[in-house]
Protein backbone atom coordinates (compact mmCIF):
# COMPACT_ATOMS: atom_id res chain seq x y z
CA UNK A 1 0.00 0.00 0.00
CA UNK A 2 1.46 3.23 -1.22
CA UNK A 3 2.09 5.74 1.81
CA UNK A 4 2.49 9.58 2.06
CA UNK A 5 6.04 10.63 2.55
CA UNK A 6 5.28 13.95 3.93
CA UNK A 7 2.34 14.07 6.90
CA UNK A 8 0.51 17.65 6.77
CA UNK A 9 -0.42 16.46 10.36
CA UNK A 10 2.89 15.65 11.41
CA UNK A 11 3.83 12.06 13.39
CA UNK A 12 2.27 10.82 16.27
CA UNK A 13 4.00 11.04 19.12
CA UNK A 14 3.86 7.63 20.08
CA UNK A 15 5.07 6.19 16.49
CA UNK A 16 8.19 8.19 16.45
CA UNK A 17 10.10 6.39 18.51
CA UNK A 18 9.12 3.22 16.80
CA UNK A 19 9.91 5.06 13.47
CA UNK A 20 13.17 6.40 14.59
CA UNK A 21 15.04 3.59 15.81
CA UNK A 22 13.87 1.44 12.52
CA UNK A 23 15.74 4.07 10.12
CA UNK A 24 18.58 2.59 9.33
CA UNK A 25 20.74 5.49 8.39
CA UNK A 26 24.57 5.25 8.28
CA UNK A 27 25.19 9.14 9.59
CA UNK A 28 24.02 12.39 9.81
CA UNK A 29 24.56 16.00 10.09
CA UNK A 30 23.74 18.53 12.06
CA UNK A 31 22.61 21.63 10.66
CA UNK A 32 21.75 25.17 11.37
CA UNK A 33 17.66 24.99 11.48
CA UNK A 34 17.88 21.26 10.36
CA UNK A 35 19.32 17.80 9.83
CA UNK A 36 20.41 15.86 7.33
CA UNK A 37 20.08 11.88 7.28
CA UNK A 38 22.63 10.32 5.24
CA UNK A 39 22.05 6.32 3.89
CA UNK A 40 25.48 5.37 1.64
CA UNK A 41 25.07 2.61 -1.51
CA UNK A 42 27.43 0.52 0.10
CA UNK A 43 28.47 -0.94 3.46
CA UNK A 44 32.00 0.29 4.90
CA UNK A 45 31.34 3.33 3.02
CA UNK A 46 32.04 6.41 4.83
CA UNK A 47 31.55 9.60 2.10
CA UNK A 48 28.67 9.85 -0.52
CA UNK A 49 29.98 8.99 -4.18
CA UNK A 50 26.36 9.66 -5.51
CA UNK A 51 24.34 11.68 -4.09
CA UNK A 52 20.38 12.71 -4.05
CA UNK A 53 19.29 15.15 -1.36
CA UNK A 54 15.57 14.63 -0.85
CA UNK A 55 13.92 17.73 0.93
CA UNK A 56 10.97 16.86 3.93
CA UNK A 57 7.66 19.30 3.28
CA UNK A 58 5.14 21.13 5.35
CA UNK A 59 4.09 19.70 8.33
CA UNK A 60 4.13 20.94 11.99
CA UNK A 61 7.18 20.95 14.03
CA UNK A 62 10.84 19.74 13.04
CA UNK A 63 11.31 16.80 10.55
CA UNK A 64 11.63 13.26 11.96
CA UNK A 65 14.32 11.02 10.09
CA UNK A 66 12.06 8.14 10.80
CA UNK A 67 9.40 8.94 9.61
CA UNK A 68 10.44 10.06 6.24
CA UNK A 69 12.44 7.03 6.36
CA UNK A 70 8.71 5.03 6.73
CA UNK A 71 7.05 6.92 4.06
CA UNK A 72 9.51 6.48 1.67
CA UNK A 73 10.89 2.85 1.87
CA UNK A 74 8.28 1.09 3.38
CA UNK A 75 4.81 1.66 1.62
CA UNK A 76 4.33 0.63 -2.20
CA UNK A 77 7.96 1.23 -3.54
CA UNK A 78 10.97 0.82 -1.68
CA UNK A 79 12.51 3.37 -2.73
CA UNK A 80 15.62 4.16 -0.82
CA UNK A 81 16.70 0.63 -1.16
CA UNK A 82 15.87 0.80 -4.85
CA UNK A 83 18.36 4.38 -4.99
CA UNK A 84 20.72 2.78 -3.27
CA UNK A 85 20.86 -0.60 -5.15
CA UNK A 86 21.17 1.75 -8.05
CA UNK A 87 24.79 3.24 -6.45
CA UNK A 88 23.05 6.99 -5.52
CA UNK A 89 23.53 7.81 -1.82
CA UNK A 90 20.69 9.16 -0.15
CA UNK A 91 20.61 12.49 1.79
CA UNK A 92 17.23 12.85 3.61
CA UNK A 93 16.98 16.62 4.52
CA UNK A 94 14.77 17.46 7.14
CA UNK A 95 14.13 21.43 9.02
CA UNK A 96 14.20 22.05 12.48
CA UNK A 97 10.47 24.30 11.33
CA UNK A 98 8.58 22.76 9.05
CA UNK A 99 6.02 25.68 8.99
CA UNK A 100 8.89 28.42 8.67
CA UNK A 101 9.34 30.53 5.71
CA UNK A 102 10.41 28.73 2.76
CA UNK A 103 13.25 31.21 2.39
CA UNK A 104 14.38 30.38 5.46
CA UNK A 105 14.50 26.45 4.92
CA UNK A 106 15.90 27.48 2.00
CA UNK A 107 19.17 28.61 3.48
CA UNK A 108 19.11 24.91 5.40
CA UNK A 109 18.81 23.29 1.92
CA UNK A 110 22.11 25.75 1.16
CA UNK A 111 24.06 24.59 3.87
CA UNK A 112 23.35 21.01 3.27
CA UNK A 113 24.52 21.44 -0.66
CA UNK A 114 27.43 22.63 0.65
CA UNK A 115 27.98 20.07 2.83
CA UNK A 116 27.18 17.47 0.02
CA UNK A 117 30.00 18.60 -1.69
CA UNK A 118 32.57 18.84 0.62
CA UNK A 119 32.37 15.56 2.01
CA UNK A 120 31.48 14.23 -1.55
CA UNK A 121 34.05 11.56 -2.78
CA UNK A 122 34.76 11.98 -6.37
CA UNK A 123 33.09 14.46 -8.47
CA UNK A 124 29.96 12.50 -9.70
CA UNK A 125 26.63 15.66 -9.90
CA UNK A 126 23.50 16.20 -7.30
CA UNK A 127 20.58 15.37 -7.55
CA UNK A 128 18.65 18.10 -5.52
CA UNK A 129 14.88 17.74 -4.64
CA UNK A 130 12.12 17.47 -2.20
CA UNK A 131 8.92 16.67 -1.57
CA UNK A 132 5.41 18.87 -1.74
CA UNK A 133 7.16 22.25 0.20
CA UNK A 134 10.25 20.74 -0.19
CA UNK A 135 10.54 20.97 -3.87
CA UNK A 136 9.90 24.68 -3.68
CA UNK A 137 12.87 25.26 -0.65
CA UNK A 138 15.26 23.42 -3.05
CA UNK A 139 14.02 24.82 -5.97
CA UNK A 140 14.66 28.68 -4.64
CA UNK A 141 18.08 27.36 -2.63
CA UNK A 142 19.34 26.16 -6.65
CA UNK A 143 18.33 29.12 -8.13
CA UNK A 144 20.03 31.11 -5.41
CA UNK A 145 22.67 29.75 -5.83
CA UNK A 146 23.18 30.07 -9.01
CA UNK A 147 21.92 33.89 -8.61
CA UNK A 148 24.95 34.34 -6.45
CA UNK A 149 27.65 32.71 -9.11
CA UNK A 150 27.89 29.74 -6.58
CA UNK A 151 28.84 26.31 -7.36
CA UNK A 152 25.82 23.71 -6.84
CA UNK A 153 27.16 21.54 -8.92
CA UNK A 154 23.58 19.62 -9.47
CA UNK A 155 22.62 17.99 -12.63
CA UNK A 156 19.40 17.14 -11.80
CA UNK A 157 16.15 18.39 -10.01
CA UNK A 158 13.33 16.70 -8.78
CA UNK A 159 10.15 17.42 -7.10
CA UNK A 160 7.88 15.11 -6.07
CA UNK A 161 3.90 16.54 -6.31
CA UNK A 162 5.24 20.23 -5.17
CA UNK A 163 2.66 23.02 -5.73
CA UNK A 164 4.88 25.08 -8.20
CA UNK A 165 1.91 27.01 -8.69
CA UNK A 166 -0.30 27.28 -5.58
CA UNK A 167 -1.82 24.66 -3.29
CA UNK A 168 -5.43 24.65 -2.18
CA UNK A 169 -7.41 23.93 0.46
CA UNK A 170 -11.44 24.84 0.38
CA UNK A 171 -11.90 28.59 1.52
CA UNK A 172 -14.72 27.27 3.77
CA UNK A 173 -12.51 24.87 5.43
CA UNK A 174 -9.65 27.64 6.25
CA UNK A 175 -12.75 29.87 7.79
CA UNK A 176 -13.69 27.07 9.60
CA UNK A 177 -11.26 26.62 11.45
CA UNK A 178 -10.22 30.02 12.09
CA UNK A 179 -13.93 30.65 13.82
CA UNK A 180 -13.38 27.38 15.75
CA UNK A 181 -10.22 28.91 17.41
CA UNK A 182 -11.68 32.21 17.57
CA UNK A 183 -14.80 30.55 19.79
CA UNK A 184 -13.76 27.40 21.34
CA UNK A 185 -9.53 27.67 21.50
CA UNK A 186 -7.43 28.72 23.31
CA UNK A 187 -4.16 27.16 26.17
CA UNK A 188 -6.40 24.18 27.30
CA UNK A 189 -8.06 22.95 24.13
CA UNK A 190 -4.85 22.75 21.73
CA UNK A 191 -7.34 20.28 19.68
CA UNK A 192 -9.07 23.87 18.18
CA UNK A 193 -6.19 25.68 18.04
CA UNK A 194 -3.73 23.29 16.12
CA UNK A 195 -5.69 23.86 12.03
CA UNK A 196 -5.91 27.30 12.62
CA UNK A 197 -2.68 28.00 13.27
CA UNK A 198 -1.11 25.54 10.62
CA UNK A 199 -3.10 27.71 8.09
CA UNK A 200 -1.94 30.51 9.65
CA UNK A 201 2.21 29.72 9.20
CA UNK A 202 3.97 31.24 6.98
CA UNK A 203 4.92 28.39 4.28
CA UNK A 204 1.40 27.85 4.10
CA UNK A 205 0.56 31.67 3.69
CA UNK A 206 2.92 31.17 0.79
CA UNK A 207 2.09 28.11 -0.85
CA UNK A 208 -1.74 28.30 -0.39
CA UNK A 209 -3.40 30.33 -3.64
CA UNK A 210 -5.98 31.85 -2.02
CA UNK A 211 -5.83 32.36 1.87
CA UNK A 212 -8.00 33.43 4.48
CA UNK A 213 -6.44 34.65 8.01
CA UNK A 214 -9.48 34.77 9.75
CA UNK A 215 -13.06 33.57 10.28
CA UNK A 216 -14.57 37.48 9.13
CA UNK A 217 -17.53 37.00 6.84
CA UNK A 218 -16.24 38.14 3.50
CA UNK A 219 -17.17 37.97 -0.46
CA UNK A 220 -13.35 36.87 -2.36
CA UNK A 221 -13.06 36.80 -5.94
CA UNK A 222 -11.20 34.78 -7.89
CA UNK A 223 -8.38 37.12 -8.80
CA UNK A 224 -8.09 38.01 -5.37
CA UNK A 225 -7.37 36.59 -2.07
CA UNK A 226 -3.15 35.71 -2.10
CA UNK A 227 -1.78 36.58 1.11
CA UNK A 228 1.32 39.32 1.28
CA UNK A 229 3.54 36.90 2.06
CA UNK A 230 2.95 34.57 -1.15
CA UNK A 231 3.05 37.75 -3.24
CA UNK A 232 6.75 38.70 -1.40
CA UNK A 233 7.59 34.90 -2.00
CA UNK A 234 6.76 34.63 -5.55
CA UNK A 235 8.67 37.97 -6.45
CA UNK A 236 11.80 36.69 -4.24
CA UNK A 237 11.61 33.40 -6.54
CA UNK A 238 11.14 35.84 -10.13
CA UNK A 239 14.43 37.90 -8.49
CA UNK A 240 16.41 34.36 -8.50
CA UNK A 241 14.89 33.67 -12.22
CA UNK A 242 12.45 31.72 -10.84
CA UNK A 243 14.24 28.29 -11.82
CA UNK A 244 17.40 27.34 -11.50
CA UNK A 245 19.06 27.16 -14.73
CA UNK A 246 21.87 24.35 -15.25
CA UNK A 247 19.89 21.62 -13.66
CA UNK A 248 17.47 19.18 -15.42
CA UNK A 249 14.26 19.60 -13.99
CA UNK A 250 12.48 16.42 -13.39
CA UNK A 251 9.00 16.47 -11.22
CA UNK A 252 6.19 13.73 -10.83
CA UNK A 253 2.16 14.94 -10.09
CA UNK A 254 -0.19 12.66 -7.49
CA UNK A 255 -2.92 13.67 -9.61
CA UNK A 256 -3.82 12.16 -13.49
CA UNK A 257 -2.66 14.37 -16.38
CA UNK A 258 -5.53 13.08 -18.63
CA UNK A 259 -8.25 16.15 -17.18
CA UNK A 260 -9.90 13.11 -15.31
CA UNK A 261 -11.15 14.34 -11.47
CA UNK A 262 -11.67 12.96 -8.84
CA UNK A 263 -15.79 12.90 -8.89
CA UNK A 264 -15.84 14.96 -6.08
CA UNK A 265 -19.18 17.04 -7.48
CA UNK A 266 -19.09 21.78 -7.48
CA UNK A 267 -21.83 23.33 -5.23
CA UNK A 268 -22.91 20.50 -3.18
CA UNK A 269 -23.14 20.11 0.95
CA UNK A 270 -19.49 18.49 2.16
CA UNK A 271 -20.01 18.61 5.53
CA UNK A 272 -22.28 19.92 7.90
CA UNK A 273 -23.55 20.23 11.96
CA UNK A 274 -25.93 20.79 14.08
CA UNK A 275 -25.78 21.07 17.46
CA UNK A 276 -26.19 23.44 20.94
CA UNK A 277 -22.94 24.88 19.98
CA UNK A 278 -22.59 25.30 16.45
CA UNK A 279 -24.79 24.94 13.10
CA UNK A 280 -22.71 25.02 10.28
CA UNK A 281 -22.35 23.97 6.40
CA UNK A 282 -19.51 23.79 4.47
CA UNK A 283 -20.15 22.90 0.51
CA UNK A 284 -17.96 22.27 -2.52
CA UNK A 285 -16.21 24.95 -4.66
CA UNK A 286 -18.18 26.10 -7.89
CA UNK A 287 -17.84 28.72 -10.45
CA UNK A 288 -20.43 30.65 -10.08
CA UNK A 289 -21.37 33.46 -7.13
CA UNK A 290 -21.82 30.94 -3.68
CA UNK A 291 -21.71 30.28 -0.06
CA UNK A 292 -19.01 28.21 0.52
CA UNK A 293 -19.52 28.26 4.32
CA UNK A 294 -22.06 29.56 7.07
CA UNK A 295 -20.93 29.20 10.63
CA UNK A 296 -23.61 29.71 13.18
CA UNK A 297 -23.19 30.13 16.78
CA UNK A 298 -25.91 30.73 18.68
CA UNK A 299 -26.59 33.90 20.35
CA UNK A 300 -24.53 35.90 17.27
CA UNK A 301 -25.31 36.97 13.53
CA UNK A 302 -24.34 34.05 11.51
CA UNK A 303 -20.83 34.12 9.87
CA UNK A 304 -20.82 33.61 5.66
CA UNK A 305 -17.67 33.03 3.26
CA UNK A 306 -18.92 33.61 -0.45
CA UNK A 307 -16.82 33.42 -3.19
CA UNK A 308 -17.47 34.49 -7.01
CA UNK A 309 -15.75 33.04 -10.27
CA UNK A 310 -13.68 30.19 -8.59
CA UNK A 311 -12.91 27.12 -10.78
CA UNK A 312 -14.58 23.49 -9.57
CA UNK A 313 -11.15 23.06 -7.43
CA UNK A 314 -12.10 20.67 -5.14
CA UNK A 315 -12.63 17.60 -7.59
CA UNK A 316 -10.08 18.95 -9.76
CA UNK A 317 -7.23 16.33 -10.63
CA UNK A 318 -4.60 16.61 -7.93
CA UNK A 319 -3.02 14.75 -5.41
CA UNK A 320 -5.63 14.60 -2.74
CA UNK A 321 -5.10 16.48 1.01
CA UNK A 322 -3.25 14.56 3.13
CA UNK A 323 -5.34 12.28 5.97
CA UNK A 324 -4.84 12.67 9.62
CA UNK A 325 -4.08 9.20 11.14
CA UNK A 326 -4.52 10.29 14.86
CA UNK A 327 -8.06 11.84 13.83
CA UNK A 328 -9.26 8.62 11.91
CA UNK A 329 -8.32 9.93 8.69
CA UNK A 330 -10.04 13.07 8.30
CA UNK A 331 -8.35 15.27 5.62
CA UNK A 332 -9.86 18.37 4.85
CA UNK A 333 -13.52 18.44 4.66
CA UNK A 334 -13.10 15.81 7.71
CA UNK A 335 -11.08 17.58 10.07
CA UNK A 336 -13.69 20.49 9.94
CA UNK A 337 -16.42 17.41 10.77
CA UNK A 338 -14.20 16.45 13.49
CA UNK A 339 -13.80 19.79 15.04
CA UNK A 340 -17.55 20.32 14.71
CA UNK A 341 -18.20 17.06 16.61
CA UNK A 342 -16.06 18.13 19.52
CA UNK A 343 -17.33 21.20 19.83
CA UNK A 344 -21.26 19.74 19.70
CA UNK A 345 -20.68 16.87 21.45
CA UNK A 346 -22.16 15.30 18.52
CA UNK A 347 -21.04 13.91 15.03
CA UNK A 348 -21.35 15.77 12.12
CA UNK A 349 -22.55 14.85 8.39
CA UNK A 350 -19.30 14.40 6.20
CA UNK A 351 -20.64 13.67 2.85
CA UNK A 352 -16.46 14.40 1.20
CA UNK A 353 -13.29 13.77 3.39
CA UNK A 354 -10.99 15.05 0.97
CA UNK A 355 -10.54 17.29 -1.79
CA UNK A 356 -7.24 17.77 -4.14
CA UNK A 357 -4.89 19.60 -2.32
CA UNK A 358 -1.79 19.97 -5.12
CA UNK A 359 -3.97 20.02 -8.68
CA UNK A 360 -1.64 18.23 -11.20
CA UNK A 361 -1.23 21.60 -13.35
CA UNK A 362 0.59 23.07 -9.79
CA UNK A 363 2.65 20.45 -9.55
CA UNK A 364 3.77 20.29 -13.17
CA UNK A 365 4.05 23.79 -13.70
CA UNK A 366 1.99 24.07 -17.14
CA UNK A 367 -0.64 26.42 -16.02
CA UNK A 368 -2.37 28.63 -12.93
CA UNK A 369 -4.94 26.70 -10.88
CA UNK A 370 -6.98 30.56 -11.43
CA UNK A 371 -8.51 28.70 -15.27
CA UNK A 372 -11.43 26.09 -14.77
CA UNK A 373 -10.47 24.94 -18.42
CA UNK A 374 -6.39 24.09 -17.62
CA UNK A 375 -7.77 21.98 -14.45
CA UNK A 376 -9.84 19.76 -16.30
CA UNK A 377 -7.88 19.32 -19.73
CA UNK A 378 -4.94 17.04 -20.83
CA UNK A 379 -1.75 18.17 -19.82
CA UNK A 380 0.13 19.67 -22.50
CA UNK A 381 3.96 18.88 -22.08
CA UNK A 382 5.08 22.22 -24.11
CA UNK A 383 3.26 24.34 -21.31
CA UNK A 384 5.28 22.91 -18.10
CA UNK A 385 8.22 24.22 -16.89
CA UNK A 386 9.65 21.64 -16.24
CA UNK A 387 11.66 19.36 -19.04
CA UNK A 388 10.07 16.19 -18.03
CA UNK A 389 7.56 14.72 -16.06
CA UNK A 390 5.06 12.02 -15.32
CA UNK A 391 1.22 12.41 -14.00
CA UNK A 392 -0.32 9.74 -11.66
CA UNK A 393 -2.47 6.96 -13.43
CA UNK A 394 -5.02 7.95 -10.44
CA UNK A 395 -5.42 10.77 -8.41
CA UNK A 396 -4.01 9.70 -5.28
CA UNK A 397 -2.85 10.87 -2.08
CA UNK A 398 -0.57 13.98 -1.86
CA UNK A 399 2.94 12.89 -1.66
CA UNK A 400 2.12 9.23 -1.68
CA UNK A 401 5.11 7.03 -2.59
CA UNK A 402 4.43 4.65 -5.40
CA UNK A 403 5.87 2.42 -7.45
CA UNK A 404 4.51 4.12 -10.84
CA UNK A 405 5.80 7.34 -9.95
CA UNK A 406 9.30 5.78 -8.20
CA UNK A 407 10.18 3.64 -10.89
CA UNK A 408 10.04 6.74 -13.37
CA UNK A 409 12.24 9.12 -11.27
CA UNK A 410 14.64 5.39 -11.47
CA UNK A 411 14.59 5.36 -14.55
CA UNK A 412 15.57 9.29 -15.32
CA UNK A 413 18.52 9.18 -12.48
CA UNK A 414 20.03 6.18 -13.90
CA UNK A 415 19.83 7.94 -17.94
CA UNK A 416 21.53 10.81 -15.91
């Protein structure tokens, strides 16, 4: 069963022991805001020869070697045995903040270039990547780089399902769980606080499209709604040239690239509650003028997020927003049911757990997730950014290991 190598929700506390002591790396380093895992092709080896730094993603709190280790090696494809069966050496980079500016992990994914190369034996290229946010922090730390006239001496990029051109995550959702904070949070219920504030972070203020900051009724347009700090991010990335420039650039999509959704229906109820506490609907994004949510606490006006010209994003093909394990698997639309339960004592209707979280034309760079006809059509290979890459056969889980999508980026490293 393929499995997610980045967790949105992070690792459970009690599985990262587990995780930790079954990752079999051969060293690491110590960096400044992160760590680097390091897993060499060979036994008695003690340098990397050939090596592929793979980048962790957003998620709360510091990366955990373990766990990146589980997501990629043990799940459909092995696929750090299969790298290093190949003769690459592995370099799992992981940030102390997973939430933190991606400029600033960007500096991390500098330092551990550097590193690369200085303890590199031999003068074989990188392979420099990462996965969802990480493919963004590696691709502004190359391009950097190369801004700056330094050496990076990488051959190849990679990123695996990365929102090169916005991420989303339903506009009713976000609300949502800014009015549960705003109502029901606060130091002793860290449960209501915890969405809220990963929305809130500033990689997600810059990789989200469209971003709310609080639960304020409002009317957003399409063309509207990016938060300062995406705007600042996206010029910092056109000052660098926006890609870097000697590299190959390789990236893989969780999502199909034939138009094909994921039947997730526009304009129709995906969750809703009623309790004492809290009455509230949240329904599907459509094109036309809508309410996307009402929240309803007794005692006060209701609360309404409409929205006019949006694409059908939620069924849109994409790799699909990531599920919470310690919440029963509630991704989006569920984790709002969840938090509405709690609140009312009471479980809510969740007609749709999940909606697509990276649409495949984000994370093949071929168009803006702004155009309802892009979303739905064929990819066209002439329109990406990128010089090669393969779509999912399914839309599947964001970031999900498989061995469609493995064997491909195999295949590319070893024509390399």
């Amino acid at each position: 069963m393929s499995k997610p190598v980045v967790n949105i929700w992070g690792t459970p506390e009690e599985a990262a022991p587990a995780a930790a002591q079954a990752a079999p790396w051969d060293t690491k380093w110590d960096l400044r805001d992160g760590t680097a895992w390091i897993f060499y092709s060979s036994s008695g080896q003690t340098a990397v020869k050939r090596p592929v730094i793979l980048a962790d993603g957003f998620a709360p709190g510091a990366s955990n070697g373990g766990a990146l280790y589980e997501g990629l090696e043990n799940g459909d494809y092995p696929f750090i045995s299969t790298l290093r069966e190949a003769g690459f050496d592995v370099v799992l980079l992981g940030f102390a903040d997973r939430t933190a500016s991606i400029l600033d992990n960007a500096d991390v994914a500098i330092e551990c270039i550097r590193r690369t190369i200085a303890e590199r034996e031999g003068e074989a290229p990188l392979t420099v990547g990462g996965f969802s946010m990480g493919g963004l922090v590696t691709r502004y730390a190359l391009a950097k780089m190369e801004r700056q006239r330094e050496r990076h001496e990488t051959a190849t990029y990679l990123s695996y399902d990365t929102p090169h051109r916005g991420a989303w995550l339903p506009l009713g959702v976000q609300a949502f769980a800014h009015y549960v904070k705003e109502h029901w949070g606060g130091p002793l219920t860290p449960l209501y606080n915890s969405f809220s504030n990963l929305v809130n972070s500033p990689a997600a203020r810059q990789m989200l499209r469209w971003h709310l900051e609080t639960a304020a009724g409002t009317t957003l347009d399409v063309a509207d709604g990016r938060h300062q700090e995406r705007i600042d991010f996206l010029e910092a990335l056109e000052r660098m040239g926006s890609w870097p420039q000697i590299p190959r650039l390789l990236g893989v999509a969780n999502g199909t690239g034939t138009g094909v959704g994921n039947d997730i229906p526009a304009s129709v109820t995906a969750m809703a509650s009623f309790g004492p506490e809290l009455i509230s609907q949240l329904d599907t994004q459509a094109g036309n003028m809508q309410t996307v949510a009402r929240m309803d606490k007794p005692g006060q006006d209701p609360t309404e997020i409409r929205t006019t010209g949006f694409p059908e994003l939620d069924g849109a093909p994409g790799g699909l927003f990531p599920e919470a394990p310690a919440l029963d698997d509630a991704a989006s639309f569920g984790i709002a049911a969840v938090l509405a339960g709690s609140v009312n004592r009471t479980e809510a209707e969740l007609t749709y757990n999940a909606s697509t979280f990276v649409p495949t034309i984000s994370a093949v760079a071929s168009a803006d997730i702004d155009d309802q006809s892009a979303l739905y059509a064929k990819i066209d290979p002439e329109r990406s950014d990128l010089h090669d890459f393969l779509c999912a056969t399914t839309n599947e889980g964001h970031t999900a290991m498989t061995r469609e999508l493995g064997e491909w980026i195999m295949t590319r490293l070893r024509e390399a």
